[in-house]
C-alpha atoms as a PDB file:
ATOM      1  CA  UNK A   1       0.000   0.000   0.000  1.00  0.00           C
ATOM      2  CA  UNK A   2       1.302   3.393  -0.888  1.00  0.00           C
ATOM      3  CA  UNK A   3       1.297   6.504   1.236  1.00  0.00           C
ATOM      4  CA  UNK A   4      -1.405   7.965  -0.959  1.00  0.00           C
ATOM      5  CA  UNK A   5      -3.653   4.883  -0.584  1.00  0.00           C
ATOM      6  CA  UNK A   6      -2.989   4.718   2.977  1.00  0.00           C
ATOM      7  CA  UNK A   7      -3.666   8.602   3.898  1.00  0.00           C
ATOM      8  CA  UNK A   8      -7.059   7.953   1.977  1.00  0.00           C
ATOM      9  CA  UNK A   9      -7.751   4.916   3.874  1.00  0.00           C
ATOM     10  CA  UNK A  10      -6.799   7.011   7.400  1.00  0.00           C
ATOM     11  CA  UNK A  11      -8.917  10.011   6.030  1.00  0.00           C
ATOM     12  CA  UNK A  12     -11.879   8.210   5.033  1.00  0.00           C
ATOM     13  CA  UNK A  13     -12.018   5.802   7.983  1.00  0.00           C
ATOM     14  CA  UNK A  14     -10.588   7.127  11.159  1.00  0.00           C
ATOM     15  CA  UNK A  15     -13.930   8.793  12.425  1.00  0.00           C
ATOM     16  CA  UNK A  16     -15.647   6.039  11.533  1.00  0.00           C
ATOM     17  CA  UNK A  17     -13.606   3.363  13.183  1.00  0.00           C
ATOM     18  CA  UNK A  18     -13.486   5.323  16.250  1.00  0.00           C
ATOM     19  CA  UNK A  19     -17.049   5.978  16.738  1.00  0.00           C
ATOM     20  CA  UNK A  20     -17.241   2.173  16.124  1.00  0.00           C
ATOM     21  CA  UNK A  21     -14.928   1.770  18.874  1.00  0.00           C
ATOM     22  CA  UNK A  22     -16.046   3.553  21.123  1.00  0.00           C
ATOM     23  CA  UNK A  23     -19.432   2.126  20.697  1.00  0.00           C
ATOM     24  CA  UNK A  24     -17.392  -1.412  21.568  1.00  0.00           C
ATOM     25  CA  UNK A  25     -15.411  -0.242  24.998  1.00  0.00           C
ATOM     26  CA  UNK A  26     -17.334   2.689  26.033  1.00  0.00           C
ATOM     27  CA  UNK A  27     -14.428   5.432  26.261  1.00  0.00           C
ATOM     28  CA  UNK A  28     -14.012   8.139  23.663  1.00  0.00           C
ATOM     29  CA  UNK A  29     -10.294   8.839  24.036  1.00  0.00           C
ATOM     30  CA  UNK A  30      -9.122   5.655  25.040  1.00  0.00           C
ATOM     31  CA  UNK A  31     -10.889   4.351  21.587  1.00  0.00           C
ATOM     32  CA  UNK A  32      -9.314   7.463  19.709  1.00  0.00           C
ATOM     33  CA  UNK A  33      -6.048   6.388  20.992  1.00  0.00           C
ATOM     34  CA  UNK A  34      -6.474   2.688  20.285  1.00  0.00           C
ATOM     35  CA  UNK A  35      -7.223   3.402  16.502  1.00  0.00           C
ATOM     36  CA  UNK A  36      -4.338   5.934  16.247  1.00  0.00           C
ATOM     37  CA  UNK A  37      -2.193   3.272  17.712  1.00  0.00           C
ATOM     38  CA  UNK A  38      -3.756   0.834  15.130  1.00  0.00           C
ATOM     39  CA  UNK A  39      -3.004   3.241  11.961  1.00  0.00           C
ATOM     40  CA  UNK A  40       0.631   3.108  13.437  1.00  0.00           C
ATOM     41  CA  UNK A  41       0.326  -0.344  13.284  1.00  0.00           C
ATOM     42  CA  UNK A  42      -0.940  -0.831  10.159  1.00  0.00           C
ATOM     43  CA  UNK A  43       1.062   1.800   8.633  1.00  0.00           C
ATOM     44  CA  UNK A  44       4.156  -0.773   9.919  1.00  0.00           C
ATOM     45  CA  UNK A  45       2.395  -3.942   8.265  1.00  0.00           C
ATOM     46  CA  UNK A  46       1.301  -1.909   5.358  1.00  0.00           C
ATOM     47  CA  UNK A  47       2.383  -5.241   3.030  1.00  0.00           C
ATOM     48  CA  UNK A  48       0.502  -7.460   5.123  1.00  0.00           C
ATOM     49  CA  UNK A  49      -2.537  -4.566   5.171  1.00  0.00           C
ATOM     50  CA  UNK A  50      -2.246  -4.583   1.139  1.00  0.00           C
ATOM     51  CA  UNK A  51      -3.142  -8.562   1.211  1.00  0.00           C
ATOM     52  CA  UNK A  52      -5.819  -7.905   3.549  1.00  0.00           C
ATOM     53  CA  UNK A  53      -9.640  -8.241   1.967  1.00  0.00           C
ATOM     54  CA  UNK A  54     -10.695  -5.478   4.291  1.00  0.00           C
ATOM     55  CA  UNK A  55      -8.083  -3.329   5.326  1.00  0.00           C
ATOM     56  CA  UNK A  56     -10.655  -1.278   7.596  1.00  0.00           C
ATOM     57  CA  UNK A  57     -11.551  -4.735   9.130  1.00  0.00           C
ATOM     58  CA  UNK A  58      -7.800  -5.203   9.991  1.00  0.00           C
ATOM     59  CA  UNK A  59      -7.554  -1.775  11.712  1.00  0.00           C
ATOM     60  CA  UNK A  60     -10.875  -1.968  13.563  1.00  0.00           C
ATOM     61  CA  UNK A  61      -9.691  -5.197  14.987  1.00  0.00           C
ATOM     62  CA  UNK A  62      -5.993  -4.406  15.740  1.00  0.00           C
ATOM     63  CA  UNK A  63      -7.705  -1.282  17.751  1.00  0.00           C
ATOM     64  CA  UNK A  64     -10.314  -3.275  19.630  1.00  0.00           C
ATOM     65  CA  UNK A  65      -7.766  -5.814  20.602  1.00  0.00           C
ATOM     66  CA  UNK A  66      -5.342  -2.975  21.681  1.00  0.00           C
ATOM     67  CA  UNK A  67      -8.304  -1.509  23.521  1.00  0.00           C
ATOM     68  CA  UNK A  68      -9.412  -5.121  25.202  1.00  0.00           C
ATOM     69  CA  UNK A  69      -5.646  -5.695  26.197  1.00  0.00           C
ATOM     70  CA  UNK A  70      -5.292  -2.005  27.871  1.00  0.00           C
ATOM     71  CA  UNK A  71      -8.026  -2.780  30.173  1.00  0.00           C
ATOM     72  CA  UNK A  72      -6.783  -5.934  30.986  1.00  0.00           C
ATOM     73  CA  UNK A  73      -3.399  -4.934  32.072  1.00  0.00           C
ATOM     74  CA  UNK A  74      -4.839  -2.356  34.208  1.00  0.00           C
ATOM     75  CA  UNK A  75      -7.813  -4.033  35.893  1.00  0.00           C
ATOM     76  CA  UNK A  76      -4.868  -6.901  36.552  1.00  0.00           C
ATOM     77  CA  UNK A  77      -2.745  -4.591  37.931  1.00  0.00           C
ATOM     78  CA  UNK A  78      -4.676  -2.262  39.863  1.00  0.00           C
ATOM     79  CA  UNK A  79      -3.224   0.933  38.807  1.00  0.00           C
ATOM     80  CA  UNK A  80      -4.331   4.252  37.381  1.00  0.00           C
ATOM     81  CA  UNK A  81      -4.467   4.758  33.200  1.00  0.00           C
ATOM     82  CA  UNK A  82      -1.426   5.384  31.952  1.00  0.00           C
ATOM     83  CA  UNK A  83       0.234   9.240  32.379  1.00  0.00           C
ATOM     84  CA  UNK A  84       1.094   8.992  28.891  1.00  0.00           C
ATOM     85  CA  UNK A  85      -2.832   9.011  27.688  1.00  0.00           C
ATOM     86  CA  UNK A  86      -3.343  12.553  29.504  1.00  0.00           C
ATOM     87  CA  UNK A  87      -6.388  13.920  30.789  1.00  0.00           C
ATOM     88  CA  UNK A  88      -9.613  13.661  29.387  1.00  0.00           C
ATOM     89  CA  UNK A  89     -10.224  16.614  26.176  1.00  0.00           C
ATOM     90  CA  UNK A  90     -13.396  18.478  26.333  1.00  0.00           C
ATOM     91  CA  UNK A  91     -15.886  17.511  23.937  1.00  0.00           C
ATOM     92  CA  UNK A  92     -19.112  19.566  22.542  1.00  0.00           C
ATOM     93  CA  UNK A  93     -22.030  18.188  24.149  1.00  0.00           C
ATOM     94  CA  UNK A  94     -23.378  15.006  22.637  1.00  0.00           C
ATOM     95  CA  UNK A  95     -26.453  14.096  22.061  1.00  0.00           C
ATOM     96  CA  UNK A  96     -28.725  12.362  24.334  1.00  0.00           C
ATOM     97  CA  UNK A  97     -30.105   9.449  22.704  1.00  0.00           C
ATOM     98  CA  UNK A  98     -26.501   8.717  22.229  1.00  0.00           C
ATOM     99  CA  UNK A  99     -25.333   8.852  25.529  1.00  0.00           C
ATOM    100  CA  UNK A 100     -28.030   6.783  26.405  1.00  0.00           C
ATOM    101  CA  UNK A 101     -26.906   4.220  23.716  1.00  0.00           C
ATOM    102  CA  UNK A 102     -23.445   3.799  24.757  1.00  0.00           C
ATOM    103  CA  UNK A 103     -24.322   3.579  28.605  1.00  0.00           C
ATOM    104  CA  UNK A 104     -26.479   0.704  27.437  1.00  0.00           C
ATOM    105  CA  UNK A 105     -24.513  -0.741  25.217  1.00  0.00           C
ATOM    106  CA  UNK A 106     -21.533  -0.877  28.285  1.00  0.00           C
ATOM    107  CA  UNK A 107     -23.862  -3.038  29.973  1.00  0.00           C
ATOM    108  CA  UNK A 108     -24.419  -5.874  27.552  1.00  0.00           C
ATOM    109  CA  UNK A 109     -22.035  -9.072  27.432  1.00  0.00           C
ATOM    110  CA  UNK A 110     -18.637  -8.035  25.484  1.00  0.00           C
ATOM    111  CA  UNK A 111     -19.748 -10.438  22.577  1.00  0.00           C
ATOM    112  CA  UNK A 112     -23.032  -9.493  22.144  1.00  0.00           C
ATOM    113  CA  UNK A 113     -21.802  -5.765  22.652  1.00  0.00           C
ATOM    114  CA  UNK A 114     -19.252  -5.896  19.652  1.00  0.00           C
ATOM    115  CA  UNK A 115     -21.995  -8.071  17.217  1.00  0.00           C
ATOM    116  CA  UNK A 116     -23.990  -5.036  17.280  1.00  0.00           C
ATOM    117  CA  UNK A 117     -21.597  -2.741  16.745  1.00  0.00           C
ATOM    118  CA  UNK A 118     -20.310  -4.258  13.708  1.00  0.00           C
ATOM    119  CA  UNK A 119     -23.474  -4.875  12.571  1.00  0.00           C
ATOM    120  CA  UNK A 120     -25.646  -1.700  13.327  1.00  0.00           C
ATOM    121  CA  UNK A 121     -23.004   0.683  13.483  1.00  0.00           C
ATOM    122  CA  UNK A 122     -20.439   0.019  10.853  1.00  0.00           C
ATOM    123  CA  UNK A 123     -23.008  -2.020   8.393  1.00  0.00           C
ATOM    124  CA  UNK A 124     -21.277  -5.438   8.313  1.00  0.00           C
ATOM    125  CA  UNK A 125     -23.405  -7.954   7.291  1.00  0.00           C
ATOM    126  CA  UNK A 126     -23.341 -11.512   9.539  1.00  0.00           C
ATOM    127  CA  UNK A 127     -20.557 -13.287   7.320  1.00  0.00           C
ATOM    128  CA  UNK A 128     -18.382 -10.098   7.424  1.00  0.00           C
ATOM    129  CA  UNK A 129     -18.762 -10.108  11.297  1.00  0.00           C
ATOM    130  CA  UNK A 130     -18.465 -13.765  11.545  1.00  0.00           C
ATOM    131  CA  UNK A 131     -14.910 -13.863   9.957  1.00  0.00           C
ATOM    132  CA  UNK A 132     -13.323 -10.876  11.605  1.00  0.00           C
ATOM    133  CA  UNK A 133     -14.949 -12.252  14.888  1.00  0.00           C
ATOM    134  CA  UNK A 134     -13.850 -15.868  14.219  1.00  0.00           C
ATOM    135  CA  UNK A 135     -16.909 -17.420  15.159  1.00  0.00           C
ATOM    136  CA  UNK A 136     -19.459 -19.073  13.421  1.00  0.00           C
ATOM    137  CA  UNK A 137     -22.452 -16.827  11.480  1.00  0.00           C
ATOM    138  CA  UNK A 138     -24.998 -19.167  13.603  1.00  0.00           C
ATOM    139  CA  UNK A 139     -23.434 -17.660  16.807  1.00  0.00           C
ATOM    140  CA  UNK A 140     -23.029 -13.804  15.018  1.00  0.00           C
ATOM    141  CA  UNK A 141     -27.031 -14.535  14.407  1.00  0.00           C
ATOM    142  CA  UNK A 142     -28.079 -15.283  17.910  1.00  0.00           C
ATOM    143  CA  UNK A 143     -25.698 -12.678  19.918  1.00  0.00           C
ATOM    144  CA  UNK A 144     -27.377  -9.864  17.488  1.00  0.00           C
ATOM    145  CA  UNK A 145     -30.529 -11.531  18.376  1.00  0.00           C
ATOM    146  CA  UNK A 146     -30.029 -11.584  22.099  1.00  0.00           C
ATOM    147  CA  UNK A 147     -28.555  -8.083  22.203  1.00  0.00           C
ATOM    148  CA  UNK A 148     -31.260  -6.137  20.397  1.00  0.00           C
ATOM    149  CA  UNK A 149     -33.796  -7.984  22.974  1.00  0.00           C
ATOM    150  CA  UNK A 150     -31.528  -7.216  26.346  1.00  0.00           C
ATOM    151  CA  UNK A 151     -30.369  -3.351  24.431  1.00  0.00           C
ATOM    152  CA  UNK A 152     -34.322  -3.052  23.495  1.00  0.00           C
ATOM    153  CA  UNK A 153     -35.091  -3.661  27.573  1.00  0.00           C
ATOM    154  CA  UNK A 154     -32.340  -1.531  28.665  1.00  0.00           C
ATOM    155  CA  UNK A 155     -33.023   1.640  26.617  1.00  0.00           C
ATOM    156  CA  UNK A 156     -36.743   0.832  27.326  1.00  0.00           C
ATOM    157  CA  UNK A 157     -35.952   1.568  31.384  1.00  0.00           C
ATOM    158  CA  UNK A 158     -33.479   4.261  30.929  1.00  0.00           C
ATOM    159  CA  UNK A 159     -34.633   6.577  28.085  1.00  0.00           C
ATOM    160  CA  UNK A 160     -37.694   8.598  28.923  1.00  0.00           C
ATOM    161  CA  UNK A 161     -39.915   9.182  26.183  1.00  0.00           C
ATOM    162  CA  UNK A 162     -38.552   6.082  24.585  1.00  0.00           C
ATOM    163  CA  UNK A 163     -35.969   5.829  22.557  1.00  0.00           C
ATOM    164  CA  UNK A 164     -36.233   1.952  22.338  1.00  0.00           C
ATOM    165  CA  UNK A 165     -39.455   2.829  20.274  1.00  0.00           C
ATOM    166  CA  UNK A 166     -36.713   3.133  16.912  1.00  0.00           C
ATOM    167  CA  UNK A 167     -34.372   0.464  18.427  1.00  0.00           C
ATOM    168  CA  UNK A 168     -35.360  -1.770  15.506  1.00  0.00           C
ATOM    169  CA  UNK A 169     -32.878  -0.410  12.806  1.00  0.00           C
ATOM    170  CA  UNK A 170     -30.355   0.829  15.427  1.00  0.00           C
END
């Protein structure tokens, strides 16, 4: 992959993959720096990213993973974020419906969690999710199934004047 291909690739998919992230972990700057992290790396691999079927795939992956293995590490060892991430920016105000869809979306199982993601917010159809997942489509199928139904419930309690009412094409 050449620079040019590669600064398109970053241009036209680094808002997108980080809203998609986000969606996944719940954190706005730890998922911004978790895809920057995963342009580094994919800038690094470009050779390997220029065999890839879906590049943005690759990236959104590499950045979950990163973002999966940062929490890990500091849950297991107890100790406050990193220095080097800095304090939280300030952000225009967001809007409501989709605060209320993140802070539901935090409370779902991890797998079900990322399923809708992937499928709701960044439009990959079951077999796409199924192979960057690893899983089978059968299990895609039924976590998208069970998280609509448990997100549906959620947003249903939380959301006055009821959001969950257009949860059906979320």
């Amino acid at each position: 992959m050449e620079a040019q291909e590669f600064d398109e690739l970053y241009a036209a998919s680094f808002r997108r993959i980080t809203s998609q992230v986000y969606a996944m972990i719940g954190d706005l700057d730890e998922a911004t720096e978790c895809v920057q992290e995963a342009f580094a790396r994919a800038w690094a691999n470009r050779r390997k990213l220029d065999k890839a079927e879906y590049p943005e795939a690759w990236i959104r992956t590499t950045a979950y993973r990163l973002a999966v293995s940062r929490w890990r590490r500091t849950r297991l060892a107890k100790r406050p974020t990193d220095r080097a991430v800095g304090s939280h920016t300030q952000l225009p105000a967001v809007d409501e419906s989709h605060v209320a869809l993140v802070a539901a979306l935090k409370k779902l199982p991890e797998a079900q969690r990322q399923a809708l993601v992937l499928h709701h917010i960044a439009d990959l159809p079951v077999h796409q999710i199924a192979a960057e997942v690893g899983v089978p489509e059968g299990t895609i199928k039924a976590r998208l199934s069970r998280g609509r139904t448990a997100l549906a419930a959620l947003l249903t309690d939380e959301t006055p004047g009821g959001l969950a009412g257009g949860m059906s094409h979320v």
